[in-house]
Protein backbone atom coordinates (compact mmCIF):
# COMPACT_ATOMS: atom_id res chain seq x y z
CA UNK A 1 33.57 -2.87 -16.12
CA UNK A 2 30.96 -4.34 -13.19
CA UNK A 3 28.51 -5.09 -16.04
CA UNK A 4 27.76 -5.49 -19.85
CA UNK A 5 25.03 -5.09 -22.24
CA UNK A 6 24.64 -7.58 -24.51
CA UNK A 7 21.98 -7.76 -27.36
CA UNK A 8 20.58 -11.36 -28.58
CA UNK A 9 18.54 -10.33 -31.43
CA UNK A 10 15.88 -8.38 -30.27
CA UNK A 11 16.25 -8.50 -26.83
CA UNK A 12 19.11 -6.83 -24.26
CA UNK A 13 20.46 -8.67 -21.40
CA UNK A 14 22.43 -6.90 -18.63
CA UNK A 15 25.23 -9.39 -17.64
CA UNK A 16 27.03 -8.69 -14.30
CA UNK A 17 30.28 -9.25 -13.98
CA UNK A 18 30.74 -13.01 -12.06
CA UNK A 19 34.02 -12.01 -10.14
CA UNK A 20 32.27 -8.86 -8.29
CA UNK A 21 29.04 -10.52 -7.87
CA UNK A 22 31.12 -13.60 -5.72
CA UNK A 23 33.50 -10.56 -3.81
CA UNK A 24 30.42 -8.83 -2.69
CA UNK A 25 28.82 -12.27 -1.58
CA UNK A 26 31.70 -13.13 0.35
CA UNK A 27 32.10 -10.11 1.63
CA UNK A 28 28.61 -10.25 2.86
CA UNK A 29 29.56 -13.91 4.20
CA UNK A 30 32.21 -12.70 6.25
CA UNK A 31 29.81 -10.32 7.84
CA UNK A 32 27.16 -12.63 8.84
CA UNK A 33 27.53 -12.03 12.51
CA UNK A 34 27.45 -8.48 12.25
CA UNK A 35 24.54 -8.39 9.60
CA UNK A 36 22.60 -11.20 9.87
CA UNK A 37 22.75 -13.12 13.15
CA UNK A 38 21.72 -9.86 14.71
CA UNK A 39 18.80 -9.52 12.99
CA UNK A 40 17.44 -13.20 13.58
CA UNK A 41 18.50 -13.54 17.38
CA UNK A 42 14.70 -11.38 17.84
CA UNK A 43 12.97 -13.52 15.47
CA UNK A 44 14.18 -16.97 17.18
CA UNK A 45 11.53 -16.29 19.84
CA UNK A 46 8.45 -16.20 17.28
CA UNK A 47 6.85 -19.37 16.96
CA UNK A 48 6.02 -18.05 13.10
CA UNK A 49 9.58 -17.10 12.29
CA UNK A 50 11.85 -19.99 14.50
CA UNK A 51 12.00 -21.76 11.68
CA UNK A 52 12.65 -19.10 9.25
CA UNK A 53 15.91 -18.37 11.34
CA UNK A 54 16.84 -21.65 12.02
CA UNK A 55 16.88 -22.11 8.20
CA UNK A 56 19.24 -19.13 7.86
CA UNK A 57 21.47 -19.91 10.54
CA UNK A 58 21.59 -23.29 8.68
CA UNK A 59 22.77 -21.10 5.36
CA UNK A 60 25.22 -19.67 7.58
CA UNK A 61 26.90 -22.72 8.42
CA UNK A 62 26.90 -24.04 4.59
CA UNK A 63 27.69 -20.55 3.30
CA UNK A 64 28.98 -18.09 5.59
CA UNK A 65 31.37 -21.13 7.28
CA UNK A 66 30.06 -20.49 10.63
CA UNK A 67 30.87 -23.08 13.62
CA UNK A 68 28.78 -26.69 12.66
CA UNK A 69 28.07 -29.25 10.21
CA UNK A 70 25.92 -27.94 7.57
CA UNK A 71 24.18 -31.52 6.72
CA UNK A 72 23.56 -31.68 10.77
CA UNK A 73 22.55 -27.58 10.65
CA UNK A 74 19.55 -28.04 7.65
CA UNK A 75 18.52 -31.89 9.05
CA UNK A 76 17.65 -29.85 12.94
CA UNK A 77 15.45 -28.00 10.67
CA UNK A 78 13.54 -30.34 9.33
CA UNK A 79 13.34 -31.77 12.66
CA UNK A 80 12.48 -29.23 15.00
CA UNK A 81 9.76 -27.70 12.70
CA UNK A 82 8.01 -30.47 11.41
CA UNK A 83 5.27 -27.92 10.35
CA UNK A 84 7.47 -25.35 9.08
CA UNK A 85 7.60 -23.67 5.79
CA UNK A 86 11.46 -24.30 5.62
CA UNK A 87 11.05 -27.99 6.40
CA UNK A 88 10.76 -28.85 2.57
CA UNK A 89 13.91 -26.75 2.07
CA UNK A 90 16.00 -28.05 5.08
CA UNK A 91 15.37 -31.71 3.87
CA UNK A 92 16.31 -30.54 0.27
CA UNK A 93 19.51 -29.34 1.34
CA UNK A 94 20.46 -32.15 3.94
CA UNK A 95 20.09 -34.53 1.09
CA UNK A 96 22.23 -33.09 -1.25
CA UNK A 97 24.89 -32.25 1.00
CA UNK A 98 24.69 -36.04 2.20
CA UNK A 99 24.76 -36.68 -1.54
CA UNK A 100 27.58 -34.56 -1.90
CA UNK A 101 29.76 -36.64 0.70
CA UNK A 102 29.24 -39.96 -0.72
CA UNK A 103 31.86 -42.04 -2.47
CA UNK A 104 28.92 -42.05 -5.79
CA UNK A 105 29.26 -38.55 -5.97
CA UNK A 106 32.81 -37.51 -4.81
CA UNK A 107 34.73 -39.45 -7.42
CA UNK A 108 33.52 -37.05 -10.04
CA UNK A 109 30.67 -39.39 -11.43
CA UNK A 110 28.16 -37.67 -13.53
CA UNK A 111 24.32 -38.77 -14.09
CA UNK A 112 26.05 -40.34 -17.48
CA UNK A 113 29.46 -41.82 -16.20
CA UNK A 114 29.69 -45.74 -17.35
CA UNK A 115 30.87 -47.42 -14.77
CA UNK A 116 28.55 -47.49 -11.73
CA UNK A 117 30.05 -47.97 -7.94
CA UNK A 118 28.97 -51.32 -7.19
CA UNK A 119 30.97 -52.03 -4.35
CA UNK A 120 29.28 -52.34 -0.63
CA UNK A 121 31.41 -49.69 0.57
CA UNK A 122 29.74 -47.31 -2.29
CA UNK A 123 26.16 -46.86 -0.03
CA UNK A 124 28.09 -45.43 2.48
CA UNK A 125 26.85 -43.25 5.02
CA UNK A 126 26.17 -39.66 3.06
CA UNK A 127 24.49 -42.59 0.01
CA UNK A 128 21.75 -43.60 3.00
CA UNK A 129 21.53 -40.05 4.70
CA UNK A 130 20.90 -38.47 0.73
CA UNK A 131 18.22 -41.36 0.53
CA UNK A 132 16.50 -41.11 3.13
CA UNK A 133 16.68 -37.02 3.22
CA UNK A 134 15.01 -37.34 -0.44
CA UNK A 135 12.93 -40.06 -0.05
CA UNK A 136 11.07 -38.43 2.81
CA UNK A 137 10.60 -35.03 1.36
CA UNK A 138 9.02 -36.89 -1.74
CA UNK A 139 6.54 -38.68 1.17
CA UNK A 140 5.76 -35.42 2.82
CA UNK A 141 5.78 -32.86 -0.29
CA UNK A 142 5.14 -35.09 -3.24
CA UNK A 143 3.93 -32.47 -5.54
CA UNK A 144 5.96 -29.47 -3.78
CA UNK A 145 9.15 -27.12 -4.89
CA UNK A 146 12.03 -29.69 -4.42
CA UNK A 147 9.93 -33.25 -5.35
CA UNK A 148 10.37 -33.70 -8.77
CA UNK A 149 14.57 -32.71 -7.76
CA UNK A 150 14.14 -35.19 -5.24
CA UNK A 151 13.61 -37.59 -7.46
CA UNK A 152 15.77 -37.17 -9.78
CA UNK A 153 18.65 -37.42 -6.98
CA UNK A 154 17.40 -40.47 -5.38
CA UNK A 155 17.59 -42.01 -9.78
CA UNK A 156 20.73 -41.12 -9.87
CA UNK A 157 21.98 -42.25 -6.52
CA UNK A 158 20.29 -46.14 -7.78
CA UNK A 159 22.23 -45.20 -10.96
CA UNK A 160 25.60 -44.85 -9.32
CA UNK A 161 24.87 -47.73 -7.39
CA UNK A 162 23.95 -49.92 -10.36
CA UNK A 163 20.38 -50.15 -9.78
CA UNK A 164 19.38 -49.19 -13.54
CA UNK A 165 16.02 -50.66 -12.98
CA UNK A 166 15.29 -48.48 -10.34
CA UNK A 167 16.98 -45.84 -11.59
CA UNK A 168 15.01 -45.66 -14.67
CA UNK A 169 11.72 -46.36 -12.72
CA UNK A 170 12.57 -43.36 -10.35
CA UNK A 171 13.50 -40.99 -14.01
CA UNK A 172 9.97 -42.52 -15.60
């Protein structure tokens, strides 16, 4: 019942079943205090982990729905450890949840929809915070995890603004 077998031609995939997978996540969500926060409060004081558990305590608040803003959470990050190995991930996930509050993104626009937003109102503030979340990961980590993603956000946010020139420069 918790998981499947399934055979596609000569090769067996175990497929878990989605609805317990998300129960035990949020289960484990609702527990972050207990089993998580606990466990980083020792590691804050490391100068090699800070930004580790700052990162997670950013996860937290997007995830777990701890106390904060999760845009504000991953953007300290990026901030505060401007050397860290989570920085590239912080700025990643500052930009899309800026992206993610715009009015280009929240009327349920897709990479493809036809009509762009090319009202003034449309680079509003989560259209400048994705931009410039994207556009300087891209400056400090132009061949790294999240760059070519970058990219392809900061297209489509030209896209949805009716820049197709620059959209299709940023794709190409």
């Amino acid at each position: 019942d918790d998981f499947m077998v399934a055979n596609l031609g000569d090769r067996l995939f175990l497929v878990v079943n989605a609805a317990r997978k998300e129960e035990e996540r949020a289960t484990g969500m609702r527990a972050w205090d207990e089993k998580v926060e606990s466990r980083l409060a020792p590691l804050a004081g490391d100068a090699n982990l800070s930004d580790n558990a700052d990162y997670l305590r950013a996860v937290g608040v997007y995830r777990a729905g701890l106390r904060g803003d999760a845009y504000e959470a991953f953007e300290s990050v990026a901030r505060r450890h401007p050397r860290g190995e989570k920085r590239e991930a912080a700025l990643y996930m500052a930009g899309r949840l800026a992206l993610e509050s715009s009015k280009v993104y929240l009327g349920g626009a897709t990479a493809t929809s036809e009509d762009p937003c090319r009202e003034p109102e449309c680079r509003d503030e989560g259209w400048t915070r994705a931009r410039k979340n994207f556009t300087q990961l891209i400056a400090d980590y132009p061949r790294g995890r999240y760059a070519s993603d970058a990219r392809g956000w900061l297209a489509y946010l030209d896209y949805r603004v009716g820049d197709t020139a620059g959209a299709l420069a940023g794709y190409y």
